[in-house]
C-alpha atoms as a PDB file:
ATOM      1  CA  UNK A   1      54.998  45.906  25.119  1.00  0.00           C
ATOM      2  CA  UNK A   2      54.258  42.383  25.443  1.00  0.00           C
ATOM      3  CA  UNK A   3      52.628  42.298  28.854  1.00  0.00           C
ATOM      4  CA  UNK A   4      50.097  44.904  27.633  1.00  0.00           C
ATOM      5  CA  UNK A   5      49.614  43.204  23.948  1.00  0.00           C
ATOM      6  CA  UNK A   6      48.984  39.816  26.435  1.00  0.00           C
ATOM      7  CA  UNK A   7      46.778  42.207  29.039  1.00  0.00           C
ATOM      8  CA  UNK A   8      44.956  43.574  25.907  1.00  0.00           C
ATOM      9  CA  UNK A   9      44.131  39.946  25.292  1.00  0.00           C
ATOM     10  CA  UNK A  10      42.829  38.923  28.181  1.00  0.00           C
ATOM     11  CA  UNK A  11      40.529  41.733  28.679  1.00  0.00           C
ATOM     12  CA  UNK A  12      38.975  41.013  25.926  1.00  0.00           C
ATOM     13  CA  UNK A  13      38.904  37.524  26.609  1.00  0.00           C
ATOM     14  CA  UNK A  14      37.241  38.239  29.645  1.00  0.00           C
ATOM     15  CA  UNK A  15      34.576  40.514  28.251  1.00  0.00           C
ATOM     16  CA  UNK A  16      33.300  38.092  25.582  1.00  0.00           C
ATOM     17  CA  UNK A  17      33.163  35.348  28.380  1.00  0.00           C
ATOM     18  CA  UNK A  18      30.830  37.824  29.930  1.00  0.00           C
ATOM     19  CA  UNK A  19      28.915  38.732  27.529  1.00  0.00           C
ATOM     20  CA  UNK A  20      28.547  35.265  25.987  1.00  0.00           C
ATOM     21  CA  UNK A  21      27.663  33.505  29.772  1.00  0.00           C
ATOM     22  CA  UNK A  22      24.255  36.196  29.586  1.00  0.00           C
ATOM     23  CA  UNK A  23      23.490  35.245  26.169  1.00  0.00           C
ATOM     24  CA  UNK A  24      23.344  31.474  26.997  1.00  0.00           C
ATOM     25  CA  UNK A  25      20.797  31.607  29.663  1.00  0.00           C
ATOM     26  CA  UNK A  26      17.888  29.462  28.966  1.00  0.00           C
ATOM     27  CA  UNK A  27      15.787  29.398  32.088  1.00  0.00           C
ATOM     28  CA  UNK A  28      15.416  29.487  35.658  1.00  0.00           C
ATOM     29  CA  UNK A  29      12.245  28.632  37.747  1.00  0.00           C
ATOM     30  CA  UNK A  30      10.503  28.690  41.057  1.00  0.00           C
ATOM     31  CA  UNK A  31       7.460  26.601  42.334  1.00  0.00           C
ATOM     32  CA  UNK A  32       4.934  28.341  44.096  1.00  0.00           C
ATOM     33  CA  UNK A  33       5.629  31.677  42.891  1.00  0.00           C
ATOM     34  CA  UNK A  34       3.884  34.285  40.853  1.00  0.00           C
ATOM     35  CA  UNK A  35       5.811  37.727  39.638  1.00  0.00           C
ATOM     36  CA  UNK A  36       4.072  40.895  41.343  1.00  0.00           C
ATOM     37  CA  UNK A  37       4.024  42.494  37.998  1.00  0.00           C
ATOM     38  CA  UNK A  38       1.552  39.344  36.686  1.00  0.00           C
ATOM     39  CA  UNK A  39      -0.128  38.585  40.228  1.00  0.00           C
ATOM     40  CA  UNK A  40      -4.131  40.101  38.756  1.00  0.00           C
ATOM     41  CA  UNK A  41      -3.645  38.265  35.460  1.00  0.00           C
ATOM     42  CA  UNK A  42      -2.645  35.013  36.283  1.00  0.00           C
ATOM     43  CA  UNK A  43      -4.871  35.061  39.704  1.00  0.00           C
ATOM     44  CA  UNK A  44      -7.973  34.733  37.298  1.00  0.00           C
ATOM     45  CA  UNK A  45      -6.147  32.354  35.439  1.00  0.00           C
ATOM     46  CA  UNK A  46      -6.138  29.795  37.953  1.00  0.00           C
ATOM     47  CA  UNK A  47      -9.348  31.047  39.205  1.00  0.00           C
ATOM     48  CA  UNK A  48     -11.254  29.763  35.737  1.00  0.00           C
ATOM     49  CA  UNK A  49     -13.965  27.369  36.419  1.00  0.00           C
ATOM     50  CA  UNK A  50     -13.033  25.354  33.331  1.00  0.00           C
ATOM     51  CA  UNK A  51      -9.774  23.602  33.423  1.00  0.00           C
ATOM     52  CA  UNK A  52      -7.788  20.816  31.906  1.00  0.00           C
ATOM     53  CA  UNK A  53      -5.768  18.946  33.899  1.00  0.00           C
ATOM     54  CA  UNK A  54      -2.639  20.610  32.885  1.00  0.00           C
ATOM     55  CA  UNK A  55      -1.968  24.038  31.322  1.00  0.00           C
ATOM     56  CA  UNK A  56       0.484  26.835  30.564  1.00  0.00           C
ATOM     57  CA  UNK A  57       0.090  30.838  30.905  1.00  0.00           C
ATOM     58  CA  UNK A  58       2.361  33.068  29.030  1.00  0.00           C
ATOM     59  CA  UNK A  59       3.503  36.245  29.670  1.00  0.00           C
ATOM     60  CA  UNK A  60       5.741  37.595  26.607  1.00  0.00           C
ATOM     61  CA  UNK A  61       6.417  41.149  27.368  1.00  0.00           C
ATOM     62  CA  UNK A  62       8.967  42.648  24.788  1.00  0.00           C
ATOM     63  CA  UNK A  63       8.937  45.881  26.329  1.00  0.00           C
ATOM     64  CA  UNK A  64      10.154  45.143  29.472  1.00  0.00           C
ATOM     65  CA  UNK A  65      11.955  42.013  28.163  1.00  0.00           C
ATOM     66  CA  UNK A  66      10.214  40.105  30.568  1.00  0.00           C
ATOM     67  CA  UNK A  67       9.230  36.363  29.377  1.00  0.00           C
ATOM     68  CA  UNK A  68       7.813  33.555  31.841  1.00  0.00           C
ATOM     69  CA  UNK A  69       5.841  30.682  31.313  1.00  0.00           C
ATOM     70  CA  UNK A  70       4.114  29.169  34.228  1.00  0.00           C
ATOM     71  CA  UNK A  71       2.709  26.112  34.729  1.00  0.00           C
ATOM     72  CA  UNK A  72      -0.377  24.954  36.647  1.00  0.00           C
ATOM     73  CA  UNK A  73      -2.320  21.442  37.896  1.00  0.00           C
ATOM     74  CA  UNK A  74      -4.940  21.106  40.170  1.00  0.00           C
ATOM     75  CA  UNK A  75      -5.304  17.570  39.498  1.00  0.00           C
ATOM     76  CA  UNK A  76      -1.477  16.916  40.206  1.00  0.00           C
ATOM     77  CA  UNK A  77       0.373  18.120  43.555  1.00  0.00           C
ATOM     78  CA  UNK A  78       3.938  18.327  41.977  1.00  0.00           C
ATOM     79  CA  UNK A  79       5.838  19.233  38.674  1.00  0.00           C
ATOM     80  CA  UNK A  80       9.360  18.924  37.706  1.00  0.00           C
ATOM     81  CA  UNK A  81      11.056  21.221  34.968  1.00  0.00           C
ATOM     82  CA  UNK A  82      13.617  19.767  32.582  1.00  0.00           C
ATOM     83  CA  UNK A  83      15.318  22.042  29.705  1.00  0.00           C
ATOM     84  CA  UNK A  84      17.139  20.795  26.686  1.00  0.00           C
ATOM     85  CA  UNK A  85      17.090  21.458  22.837  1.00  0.00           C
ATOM     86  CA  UNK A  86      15.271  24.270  22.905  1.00  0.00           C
ATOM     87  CA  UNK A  87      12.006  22.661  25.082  1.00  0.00           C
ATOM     88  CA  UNK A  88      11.064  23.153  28.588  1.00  0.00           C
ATOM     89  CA  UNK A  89       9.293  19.725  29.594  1.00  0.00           C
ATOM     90  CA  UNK A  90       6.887  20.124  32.561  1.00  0.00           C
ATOM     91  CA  UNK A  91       6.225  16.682  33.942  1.00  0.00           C
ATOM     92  CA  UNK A  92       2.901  16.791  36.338  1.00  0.00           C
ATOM     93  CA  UNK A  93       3.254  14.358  39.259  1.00  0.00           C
ATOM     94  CA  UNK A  94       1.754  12.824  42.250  1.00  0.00           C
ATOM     95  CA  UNK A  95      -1.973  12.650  41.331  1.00  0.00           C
ATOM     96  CA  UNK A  96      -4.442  14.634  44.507  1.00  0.00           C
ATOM     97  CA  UNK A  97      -6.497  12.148  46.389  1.00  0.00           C
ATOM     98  CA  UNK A  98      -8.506  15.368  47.619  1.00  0.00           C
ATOM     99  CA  UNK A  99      -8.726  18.821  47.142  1.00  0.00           C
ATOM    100  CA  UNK A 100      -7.122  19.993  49.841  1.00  0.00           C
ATOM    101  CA  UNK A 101      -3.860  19.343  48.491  1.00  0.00           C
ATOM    102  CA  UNK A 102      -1.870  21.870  47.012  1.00  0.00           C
ATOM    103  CA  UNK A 103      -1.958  22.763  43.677  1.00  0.00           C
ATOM    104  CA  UNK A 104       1.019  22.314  41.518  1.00  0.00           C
ATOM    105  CA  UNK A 105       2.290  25.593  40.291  1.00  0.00           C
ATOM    106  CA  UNK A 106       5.734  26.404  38.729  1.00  0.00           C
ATOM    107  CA  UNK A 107       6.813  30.235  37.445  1.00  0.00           C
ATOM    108  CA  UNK A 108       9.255  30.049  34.547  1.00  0.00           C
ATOM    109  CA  UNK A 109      11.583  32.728  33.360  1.00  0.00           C
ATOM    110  CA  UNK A 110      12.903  32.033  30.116  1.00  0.00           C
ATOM    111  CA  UNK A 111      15.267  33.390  27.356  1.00  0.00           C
ATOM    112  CA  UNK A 112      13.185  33.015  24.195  1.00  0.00           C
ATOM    113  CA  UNK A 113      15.598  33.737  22.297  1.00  0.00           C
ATOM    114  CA  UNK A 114      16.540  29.397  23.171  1.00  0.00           C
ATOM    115  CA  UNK A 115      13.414  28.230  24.255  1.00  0.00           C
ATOM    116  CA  UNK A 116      11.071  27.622  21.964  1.00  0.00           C
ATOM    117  CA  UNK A 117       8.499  25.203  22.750  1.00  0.00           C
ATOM    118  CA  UNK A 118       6.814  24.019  26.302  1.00  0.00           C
ATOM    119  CA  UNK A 119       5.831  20.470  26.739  1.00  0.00           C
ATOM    120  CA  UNK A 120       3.309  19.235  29.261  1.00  0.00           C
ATOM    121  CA  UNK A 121       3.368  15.228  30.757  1.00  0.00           C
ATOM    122  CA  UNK A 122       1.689  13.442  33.137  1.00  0.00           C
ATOM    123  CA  UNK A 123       3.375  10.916  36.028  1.00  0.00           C
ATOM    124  CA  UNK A 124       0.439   8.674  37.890  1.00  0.00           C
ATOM    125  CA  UNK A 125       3.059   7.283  41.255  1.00  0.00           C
ATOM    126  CA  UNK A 126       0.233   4.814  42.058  1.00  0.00           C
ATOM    127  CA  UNK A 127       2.079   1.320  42.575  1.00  0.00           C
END
């Protein structure tokens, strides 16, 4: 009676582990990427003749629970992500000499649910 009472337990254990290990995702990313699902939308994005150095795109779909945030330069070749407290900080490095460079692009999937506010910087690595 006591194995199963202690087997009882730990199955449950288990399952709330599992359950709580989804709920605590806060985001993943990807450079260079763009989902298939947003390719047409956020191709014109970047395509805009008008453009500040740094910017975000959002794509908040409740319907298909699908949230991402990316993240675009074409003055800047690189960007790093950082997460904490509830922000995503997207810091915009290594200023382009030309424009041949690649751009700096980032696709981030998020749980907004934890992440509530993006923040954009800017890293000039001239020394």
């Amino acid at each position: 009676m006591t194995f199963k009472l202690l087997i009882s337990f730990l199955t449950i254990f288990l399952l709330m582990g599992c359950m709580n290990s989804e709920s605590t995702f806060q985001y993943e990313y990807e450079l260079n990427s763009i989902e298939e699902e947003d390719k047409d939308e956020v191709q014109k994005w970047l395509n805009e003749p008008d453009q500040t150095p740094t910017r975000t795109y959002v794509v908040n779909d409740e319907v298909n629970n699908r949230h991402y945030i990316y993240g675009h330069s074409k003055t800047y070749s690189a960007v790093d992500v950082e997460g904490n407290d509830g922000k995503i900080t997207l810091t915009f490095s290594n200023e382009k000499q030309d424009t041949s460079e690649q751009d700096a692009l980032v696709k981030i999937k998020i749980n907004p649910e934890l992440i509530d506010s993006v923040v954009l910087k800017t890293k000039n690595d001239h020394s």
